[in-house]
N, C-alpha and C. Protein backbone atom coordinates (compact mmCIF):
# COMPACT_ATOMS: atom_id res chain seq x y z
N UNK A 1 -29.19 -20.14 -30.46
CA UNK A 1 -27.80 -20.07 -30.84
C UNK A 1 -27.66 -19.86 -32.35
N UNK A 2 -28.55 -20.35 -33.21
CA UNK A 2 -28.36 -20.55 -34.56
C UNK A 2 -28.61 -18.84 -34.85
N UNK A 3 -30.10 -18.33 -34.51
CA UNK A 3 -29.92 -16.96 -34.53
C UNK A 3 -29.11 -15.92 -34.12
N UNK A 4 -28.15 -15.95 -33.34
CA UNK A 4 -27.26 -15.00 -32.87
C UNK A 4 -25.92 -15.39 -34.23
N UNK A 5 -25.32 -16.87 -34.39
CA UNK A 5 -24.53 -16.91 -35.53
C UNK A 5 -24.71 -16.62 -36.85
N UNK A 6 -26.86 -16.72 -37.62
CA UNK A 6 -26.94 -15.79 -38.47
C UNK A 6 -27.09 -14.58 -38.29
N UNK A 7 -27.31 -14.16 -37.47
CA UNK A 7 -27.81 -12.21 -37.25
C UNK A 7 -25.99 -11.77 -37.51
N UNK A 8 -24.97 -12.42 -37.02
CA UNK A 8 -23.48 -12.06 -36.98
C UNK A 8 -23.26 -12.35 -38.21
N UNK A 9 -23.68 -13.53 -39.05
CA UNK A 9 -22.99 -13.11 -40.31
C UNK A 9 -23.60 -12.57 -41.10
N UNK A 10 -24.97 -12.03 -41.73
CA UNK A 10 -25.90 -11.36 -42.24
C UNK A 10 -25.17 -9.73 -41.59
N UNK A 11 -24.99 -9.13 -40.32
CA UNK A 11 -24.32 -7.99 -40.29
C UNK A 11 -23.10 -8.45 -40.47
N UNK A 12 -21.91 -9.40 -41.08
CA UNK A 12 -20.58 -9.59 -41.56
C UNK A 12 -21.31 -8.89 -43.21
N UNK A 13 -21.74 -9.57 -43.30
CA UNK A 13 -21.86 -9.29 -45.01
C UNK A 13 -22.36 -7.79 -45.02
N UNK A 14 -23.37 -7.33 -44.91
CA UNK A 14 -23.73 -6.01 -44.89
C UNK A 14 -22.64 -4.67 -44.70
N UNK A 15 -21.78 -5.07 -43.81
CA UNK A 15 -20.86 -4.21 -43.20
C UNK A 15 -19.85 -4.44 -44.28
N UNK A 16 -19.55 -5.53 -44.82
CA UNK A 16 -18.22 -5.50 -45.78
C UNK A 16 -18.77 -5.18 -46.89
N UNK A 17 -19.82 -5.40 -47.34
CA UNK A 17 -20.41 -4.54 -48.75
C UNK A 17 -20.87 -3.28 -48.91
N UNK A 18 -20.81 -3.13 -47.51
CA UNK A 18 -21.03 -1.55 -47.82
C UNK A 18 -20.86 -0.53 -48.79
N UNK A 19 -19.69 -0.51 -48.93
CA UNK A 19 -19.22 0.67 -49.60
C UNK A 19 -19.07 0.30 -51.09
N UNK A 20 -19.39 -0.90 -51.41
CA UNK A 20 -19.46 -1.79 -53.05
C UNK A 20 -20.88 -1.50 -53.01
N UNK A 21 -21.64 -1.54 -52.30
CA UNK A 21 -22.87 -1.55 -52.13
C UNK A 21 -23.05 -0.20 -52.73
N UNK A 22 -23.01 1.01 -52.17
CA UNK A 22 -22.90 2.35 -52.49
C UNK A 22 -22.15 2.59 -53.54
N UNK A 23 -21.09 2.29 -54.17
CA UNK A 23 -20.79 2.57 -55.41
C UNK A 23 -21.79 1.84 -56.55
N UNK A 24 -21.75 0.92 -56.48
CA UNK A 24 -22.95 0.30 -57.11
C UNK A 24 -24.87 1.17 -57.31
N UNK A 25 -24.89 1.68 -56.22
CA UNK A 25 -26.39 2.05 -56.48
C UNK A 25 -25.76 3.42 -57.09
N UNK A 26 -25.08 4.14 -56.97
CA UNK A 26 -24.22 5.33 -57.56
C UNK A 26 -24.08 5.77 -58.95
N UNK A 27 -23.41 4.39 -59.29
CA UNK A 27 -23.49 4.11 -60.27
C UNK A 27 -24.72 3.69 -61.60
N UNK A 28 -25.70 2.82 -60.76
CA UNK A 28 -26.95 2.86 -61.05
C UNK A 28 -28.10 3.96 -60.89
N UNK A 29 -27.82 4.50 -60.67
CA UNK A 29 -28.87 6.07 -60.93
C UNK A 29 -27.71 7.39 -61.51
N UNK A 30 -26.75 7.11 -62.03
CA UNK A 30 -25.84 7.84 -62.99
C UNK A 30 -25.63 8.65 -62.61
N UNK A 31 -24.91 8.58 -61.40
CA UNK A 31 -24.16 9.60 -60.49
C UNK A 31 -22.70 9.28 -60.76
N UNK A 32 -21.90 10.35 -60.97
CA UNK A 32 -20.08 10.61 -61.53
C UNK A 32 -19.72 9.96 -60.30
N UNK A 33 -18.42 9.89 -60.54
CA UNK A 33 -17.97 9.07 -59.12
C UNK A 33 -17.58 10.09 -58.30
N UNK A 34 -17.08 10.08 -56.82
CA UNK A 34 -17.00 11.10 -56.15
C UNK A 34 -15.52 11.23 -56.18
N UNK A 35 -15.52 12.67 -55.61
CA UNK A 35 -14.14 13.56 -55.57
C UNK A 35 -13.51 13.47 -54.48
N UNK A 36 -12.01 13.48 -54.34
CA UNK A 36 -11.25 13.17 -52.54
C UNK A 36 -12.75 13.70 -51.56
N UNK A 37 -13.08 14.79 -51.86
CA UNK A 37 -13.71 15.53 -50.39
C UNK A 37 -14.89 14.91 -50.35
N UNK A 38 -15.75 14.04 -51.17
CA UNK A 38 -16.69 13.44 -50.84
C UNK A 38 -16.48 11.95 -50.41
N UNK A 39 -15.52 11.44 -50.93
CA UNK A 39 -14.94 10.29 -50.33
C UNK A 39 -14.42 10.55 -49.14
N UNK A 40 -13.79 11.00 -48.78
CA UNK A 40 -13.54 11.44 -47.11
C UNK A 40 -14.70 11.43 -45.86
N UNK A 41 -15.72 12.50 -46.58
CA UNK A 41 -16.65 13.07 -46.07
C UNK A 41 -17.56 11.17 -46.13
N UNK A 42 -17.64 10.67 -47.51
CA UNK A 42 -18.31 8.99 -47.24
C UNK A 42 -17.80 7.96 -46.40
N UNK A 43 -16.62 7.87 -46.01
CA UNK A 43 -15.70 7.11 -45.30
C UNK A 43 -15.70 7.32 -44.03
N UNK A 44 -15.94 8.86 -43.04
CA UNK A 44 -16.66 9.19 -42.05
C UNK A 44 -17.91 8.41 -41.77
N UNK A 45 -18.95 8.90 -42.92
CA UNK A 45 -20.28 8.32 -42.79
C UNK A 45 -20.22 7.11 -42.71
N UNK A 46 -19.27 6.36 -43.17
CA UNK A 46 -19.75 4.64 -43.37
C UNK A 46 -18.91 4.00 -42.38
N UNK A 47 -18.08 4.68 -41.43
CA UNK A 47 -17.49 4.22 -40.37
C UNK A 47 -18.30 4.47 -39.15
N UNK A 48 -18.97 5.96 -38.90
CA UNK A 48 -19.59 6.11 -38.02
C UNK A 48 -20.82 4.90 -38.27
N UNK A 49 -21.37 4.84 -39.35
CA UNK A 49 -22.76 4.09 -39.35
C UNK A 49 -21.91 2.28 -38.68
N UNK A 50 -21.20 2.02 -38.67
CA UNK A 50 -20.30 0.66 -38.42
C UNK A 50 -20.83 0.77 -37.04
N UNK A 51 -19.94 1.59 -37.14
CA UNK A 51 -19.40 2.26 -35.19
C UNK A 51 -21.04 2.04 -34.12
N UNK A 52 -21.79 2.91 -35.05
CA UNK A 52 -22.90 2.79 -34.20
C UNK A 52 -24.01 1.25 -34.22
N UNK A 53 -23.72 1.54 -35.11
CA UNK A 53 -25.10 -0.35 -34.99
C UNK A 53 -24.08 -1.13 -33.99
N UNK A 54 -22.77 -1.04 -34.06
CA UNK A 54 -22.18 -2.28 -33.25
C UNK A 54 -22.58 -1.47 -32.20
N UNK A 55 -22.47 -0.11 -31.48
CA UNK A 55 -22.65 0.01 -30.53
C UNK A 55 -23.94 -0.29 -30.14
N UNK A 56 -25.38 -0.16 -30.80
CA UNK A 56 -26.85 -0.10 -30.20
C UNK A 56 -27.08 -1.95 -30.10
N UNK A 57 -26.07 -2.58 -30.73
CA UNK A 57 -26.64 -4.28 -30.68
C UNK A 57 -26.05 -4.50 -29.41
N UNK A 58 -24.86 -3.78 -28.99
CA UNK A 58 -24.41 -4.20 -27.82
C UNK A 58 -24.76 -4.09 -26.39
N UNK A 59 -25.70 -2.93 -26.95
CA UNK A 59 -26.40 -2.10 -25.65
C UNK A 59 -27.85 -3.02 -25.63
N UNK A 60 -28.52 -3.46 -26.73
CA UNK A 60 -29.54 -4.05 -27.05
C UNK A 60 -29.29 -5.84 -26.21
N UNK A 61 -28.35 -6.01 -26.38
CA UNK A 61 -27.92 -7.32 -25.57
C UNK A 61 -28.22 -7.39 -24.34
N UNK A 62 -27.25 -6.68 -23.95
CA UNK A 62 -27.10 -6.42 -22.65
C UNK A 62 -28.10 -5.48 -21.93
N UNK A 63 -29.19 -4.75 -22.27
CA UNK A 63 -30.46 -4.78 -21.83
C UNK A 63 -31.31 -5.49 -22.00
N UNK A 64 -31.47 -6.83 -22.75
CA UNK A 64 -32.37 -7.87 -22.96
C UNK A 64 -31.77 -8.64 -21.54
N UNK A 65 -30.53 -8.53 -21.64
CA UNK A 65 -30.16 -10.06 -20.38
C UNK A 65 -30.24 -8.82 -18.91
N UNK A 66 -30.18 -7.84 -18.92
CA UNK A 66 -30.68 -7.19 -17.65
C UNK A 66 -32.51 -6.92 -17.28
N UNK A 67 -33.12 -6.68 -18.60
CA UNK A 67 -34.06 -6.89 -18.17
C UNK A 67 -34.80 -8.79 -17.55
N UNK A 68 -34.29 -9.24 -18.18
CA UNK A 68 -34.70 -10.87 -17.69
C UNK A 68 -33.98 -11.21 -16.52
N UNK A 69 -32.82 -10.64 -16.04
CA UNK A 69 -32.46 -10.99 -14.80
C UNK A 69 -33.17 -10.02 -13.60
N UNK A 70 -33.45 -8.60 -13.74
CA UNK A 70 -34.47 -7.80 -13.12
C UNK A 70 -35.75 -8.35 -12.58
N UNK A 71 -36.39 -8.71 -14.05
CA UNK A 71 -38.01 -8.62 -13.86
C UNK A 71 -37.90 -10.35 -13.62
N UNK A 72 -37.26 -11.07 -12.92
CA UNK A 72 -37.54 -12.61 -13.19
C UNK A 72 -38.60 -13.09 -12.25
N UNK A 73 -39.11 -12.22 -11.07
CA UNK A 73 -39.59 -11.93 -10.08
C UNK A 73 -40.90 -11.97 -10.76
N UNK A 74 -41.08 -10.81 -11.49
CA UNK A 74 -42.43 -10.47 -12.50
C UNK A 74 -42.86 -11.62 -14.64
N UNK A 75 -42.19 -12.99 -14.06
CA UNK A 75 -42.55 -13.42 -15.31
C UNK A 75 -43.48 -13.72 -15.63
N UNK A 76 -44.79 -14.20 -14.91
CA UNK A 76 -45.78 -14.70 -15.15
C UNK A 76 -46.63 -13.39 -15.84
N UNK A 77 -46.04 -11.74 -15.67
CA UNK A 77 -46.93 -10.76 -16.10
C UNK A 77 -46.65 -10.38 -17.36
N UNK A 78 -45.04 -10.20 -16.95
CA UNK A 78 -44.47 -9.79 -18.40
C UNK A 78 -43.38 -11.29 -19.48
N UNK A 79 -44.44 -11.33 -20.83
CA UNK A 79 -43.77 -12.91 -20.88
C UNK A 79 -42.07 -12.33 -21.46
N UNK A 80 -40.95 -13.28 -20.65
CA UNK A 80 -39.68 -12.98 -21.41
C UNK A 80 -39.03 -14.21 -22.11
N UNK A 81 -39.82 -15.16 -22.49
CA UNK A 81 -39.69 -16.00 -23.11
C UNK A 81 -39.48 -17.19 -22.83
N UNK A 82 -40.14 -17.45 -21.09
CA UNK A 82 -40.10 -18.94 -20.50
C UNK A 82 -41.19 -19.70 -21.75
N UNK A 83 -40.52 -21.11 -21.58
CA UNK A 83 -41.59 -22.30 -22.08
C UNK A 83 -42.36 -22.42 -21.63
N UNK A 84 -43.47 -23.31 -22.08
CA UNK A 84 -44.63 -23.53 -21.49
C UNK A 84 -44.81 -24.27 -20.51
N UNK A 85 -43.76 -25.59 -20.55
CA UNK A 85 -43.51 -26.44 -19.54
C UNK A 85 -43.23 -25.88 -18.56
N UNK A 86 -41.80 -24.83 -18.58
CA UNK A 86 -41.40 -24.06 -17.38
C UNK A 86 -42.81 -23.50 -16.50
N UNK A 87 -43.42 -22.68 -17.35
CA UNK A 87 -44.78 -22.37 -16.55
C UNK A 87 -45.43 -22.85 -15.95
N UNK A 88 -45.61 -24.36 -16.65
CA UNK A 88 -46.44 -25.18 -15.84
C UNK A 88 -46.25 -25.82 -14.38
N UNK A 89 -44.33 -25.78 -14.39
CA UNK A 89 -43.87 -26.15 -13.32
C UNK A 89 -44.00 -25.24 -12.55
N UNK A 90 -44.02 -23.84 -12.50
CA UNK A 90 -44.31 -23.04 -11.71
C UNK A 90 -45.41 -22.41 -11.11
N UNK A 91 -46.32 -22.75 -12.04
CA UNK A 91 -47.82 -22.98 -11.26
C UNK A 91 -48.00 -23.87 -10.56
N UNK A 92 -47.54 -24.79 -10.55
CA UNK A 92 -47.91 -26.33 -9.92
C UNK A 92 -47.35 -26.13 -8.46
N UNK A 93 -46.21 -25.34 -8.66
CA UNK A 93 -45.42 -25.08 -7.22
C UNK A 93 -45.86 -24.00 -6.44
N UNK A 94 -46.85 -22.97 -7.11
CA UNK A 94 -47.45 -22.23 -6.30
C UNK A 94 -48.79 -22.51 -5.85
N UNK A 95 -49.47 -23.44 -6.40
CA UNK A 95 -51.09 -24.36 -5.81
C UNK A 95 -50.58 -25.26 -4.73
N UNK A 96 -49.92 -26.00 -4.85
CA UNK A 96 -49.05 -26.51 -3.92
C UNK A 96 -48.76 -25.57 -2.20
């Protein structure tokens, strides 16, 4: 749980600095500031780049919890992150 509330705010921060972020390195390698048509053309880019990471984490989710509900059949081959205890209980129930 703790990792899913930092991974969300670590991409909060990233996503809102973005574009301070990019003026900043811009600025630091002594590049002029940009003109309407490259600001336009950056504001595309830095929305699509938004657009898509939210989309691939979402897809990334929700194929982690489909593959573990799929393969739950196949855990002992492929590990999806049972405990060790869990294992143990489930060996015990198949010698049995």
């Amino acid at each position: 749980m703790i990792c899913i509330v930092l991974t969300g705010l670590q991409e909060a921060i990233f996503r809102c600095t973005m574009i301070d972020r990019d003026h900043m390195y811009r600025a630091f390698i002594g590049r002029e500031q940009m003109n309407h048509v490259q600001k336009d053309l950056a504001l595309k880019v830095w929305a699509s780049s938004i657009a898509l990471s939210t989309f691939y984490e979402v897809v990334a989710i929700i194929s982690c919890r489909m593959t573990y509900l799929f393969f739950r059949p196949h855990r002992f081959t492929i590990n999806l992150g049972y405990g060790f205890l869990e294992v143990r209980r489930e060996w015990r129930k198949m010698l049995l």
